[in-house]
N, C-alpha and C. Protein backbone atom coordinates (compact mmCIF):
# COMPACT_ATOMS: atom_id res chain seq x y z
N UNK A 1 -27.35 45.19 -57.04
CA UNK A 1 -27.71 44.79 -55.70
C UNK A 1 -26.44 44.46 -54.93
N UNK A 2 -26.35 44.89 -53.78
CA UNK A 2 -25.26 44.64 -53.09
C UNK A 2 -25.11 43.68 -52.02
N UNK A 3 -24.27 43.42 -51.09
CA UNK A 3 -24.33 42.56 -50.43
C UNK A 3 -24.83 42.71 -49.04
N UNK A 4 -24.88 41.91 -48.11
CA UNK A 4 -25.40 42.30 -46.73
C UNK A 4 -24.67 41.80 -45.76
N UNK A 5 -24.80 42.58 -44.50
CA UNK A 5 -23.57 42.37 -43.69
C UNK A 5 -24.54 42.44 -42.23
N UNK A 6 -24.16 41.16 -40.98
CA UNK A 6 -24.51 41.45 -40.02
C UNK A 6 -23.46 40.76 -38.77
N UNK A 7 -23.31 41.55 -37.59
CA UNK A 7 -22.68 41.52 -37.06
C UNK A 7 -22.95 40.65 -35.88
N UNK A 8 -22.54 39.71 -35.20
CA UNK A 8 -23.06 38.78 -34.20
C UNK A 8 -22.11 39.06 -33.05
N UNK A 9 -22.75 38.61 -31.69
CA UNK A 9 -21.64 38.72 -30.50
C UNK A 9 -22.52 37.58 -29.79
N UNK A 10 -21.81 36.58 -29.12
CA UNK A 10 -22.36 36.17 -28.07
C UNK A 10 -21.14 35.83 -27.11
N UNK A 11 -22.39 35.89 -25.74
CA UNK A 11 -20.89 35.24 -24.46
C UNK A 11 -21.27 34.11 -24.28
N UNK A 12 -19.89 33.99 -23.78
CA UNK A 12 -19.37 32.15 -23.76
C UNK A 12 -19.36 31.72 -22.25
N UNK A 13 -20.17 30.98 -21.97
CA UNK A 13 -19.95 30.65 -20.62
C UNK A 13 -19.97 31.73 -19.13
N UNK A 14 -19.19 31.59 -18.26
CA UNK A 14 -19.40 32.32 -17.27
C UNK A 14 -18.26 33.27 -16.92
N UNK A 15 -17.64 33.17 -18.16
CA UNK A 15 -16.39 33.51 -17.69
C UNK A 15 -16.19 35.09 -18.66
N UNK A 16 -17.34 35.28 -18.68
CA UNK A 16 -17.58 36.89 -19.78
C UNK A 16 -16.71 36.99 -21.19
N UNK A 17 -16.21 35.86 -21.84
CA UNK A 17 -15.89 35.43 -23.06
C UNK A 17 -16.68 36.16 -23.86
N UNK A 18 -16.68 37.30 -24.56
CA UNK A 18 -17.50 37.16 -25.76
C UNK A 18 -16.78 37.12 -27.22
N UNK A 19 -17.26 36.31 -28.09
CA UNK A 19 -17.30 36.12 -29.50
C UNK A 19 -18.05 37.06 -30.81
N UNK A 20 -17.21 37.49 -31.23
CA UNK A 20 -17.55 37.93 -32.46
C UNK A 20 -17.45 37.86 -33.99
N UNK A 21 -19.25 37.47 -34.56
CA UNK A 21 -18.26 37.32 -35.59
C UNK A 21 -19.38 37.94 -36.58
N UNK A 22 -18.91 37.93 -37.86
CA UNK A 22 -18.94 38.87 -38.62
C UNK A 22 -20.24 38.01 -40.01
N UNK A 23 -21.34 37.90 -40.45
CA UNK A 23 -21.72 37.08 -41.49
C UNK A 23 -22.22 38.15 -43.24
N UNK A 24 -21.77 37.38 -43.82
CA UNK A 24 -22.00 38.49 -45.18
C UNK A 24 -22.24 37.75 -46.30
N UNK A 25 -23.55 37.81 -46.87
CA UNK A 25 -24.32 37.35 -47.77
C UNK A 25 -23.83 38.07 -49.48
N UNK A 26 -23.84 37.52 -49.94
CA UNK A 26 -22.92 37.50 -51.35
C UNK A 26 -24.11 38.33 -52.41
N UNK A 27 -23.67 38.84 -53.29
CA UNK A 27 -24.68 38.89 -54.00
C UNK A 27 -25.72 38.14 -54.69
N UNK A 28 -26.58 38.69 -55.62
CA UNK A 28 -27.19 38.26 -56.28
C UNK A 28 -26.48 37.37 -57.42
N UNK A 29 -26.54 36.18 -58.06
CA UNK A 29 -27.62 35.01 -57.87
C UNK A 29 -27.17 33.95 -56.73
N UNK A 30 -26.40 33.78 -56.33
CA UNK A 30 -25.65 32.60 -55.31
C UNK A 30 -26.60 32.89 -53.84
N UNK A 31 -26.20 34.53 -53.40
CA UNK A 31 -26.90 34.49 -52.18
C UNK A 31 -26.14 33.95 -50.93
N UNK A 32 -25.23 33.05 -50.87
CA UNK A 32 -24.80 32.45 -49.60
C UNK A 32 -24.01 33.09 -48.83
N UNK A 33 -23.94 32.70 -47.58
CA UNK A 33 -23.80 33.30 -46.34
C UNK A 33 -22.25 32.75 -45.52
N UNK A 34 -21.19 33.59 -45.54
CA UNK A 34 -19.80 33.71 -45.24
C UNK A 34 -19.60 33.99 -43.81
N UNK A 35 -19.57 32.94 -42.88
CA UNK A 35 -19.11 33.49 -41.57
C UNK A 35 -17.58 33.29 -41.47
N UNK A 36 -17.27 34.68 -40.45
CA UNK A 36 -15.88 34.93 -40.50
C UNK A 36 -15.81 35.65 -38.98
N UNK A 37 -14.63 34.95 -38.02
CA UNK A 37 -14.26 34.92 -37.09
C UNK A 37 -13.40 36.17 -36.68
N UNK A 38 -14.22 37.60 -36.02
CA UNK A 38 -13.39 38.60 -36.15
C UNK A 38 -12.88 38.99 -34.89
N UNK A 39 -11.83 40.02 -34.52
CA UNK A 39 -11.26 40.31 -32.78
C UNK A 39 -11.63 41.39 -32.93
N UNK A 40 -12.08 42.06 -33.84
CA UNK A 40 -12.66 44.15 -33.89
C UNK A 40 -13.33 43.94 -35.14
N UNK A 41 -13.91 45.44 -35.38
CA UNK A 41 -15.00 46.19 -35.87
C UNK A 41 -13.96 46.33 -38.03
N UNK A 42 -12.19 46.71 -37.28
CA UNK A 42 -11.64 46.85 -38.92
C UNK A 42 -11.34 45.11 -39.14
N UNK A 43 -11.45 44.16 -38.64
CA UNK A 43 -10.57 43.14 -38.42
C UNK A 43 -11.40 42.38 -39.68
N UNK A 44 -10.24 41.61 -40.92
CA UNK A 44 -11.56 41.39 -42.09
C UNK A 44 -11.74 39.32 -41.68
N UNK A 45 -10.95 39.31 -40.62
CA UNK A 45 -11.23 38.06 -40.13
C UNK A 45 -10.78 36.66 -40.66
N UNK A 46 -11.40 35.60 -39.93
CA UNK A 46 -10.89 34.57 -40.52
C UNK A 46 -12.27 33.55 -41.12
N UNK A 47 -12.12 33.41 -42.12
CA UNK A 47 -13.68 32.89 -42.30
C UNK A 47 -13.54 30.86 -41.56
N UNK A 48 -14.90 30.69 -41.70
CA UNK A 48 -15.05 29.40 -40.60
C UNK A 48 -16.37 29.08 -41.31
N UNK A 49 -16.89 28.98 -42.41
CA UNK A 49 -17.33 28.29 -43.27
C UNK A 49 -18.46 29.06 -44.18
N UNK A 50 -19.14 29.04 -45.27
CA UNK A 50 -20.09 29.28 -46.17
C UNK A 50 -21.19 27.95 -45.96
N UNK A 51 -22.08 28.91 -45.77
CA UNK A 51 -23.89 28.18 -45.57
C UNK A 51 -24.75 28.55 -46.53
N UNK A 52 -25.79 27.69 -47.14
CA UNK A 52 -26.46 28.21 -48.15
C UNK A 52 -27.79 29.33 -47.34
N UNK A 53 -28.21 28.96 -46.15
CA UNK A 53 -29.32 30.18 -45.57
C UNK A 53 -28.31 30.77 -44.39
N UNK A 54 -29.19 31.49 -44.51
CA UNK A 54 -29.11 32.36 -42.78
C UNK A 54 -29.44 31.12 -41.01
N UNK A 55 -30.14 30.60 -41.40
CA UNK A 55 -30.35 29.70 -40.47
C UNK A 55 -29.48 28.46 -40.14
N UNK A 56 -28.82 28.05 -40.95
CA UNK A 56 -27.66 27.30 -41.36
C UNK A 56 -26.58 27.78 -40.44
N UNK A 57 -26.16 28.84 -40.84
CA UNK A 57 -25.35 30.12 -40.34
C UNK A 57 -25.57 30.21 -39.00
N UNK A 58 -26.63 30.50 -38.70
CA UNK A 58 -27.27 31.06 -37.10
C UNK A 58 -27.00 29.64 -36.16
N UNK A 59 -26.91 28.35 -36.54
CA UNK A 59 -26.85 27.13 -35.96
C UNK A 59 -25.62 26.61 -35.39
N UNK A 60 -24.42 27.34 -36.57
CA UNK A 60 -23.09 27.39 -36.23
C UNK A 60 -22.65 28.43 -35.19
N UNK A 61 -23.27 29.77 -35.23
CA UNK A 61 -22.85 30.70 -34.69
C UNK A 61 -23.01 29.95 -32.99
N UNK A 62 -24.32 29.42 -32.91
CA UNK A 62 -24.90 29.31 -31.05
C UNK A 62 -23.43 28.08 -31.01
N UNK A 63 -23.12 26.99 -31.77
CA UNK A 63 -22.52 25.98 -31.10
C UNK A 63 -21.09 26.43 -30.91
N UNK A 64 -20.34 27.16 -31.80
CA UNK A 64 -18.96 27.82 -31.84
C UNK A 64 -18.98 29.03 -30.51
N UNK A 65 -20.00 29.47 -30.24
CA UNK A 65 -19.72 30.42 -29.05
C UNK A 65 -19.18 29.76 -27.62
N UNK A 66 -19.50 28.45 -27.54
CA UNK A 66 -19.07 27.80 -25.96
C UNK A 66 -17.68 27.03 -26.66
N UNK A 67 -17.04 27.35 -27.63
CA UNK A 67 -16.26 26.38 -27.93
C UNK A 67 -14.71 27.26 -27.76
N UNK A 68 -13.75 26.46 -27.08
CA UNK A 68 -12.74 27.67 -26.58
C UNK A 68 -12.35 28.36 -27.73
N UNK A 69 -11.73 27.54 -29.03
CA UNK A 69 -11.81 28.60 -30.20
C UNK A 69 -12.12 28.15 -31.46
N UNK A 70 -12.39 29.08 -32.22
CA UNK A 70 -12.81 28.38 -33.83
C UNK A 70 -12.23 29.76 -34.42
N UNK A 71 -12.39 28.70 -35.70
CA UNK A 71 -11.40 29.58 -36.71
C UNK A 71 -10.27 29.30 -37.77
């Protein structure tokens, strides 16, 4: 079983900022979820923390998007 990969973008404010970042779920048995702070599509990023769900993950992603930077 392999791992899973999804790609996030949101904009920041009014000022057409957008953020991207990158989340990738580990294999089988651990499962947890690696967000990592990317500037492109080859870029392997900077990671900005491990969450045990997806929702965990998704909670960080909304508050780090208005934030000038993380990482």
């Amino acid at each position: 079983m392999g791992h899973r990969e999804d790609w996030i973008q949101r904009l920041a404010g009014t000022k057409g900022v957008c953020r991207t970042a990158r989340l990738v779920q580990d294999s089988w048995p651990e499962k947890r979820w690696e967000l990592h702070r990317i500037e492109g599509a080859t870029d392997k990023g900077v990671i900005v923390g491990v969450y045990a769900t997806r929702g965990a993950a998704s909670k960080v992603i909304e508050k780090i998007a208005y934030e000038p930077d993380f990482g």
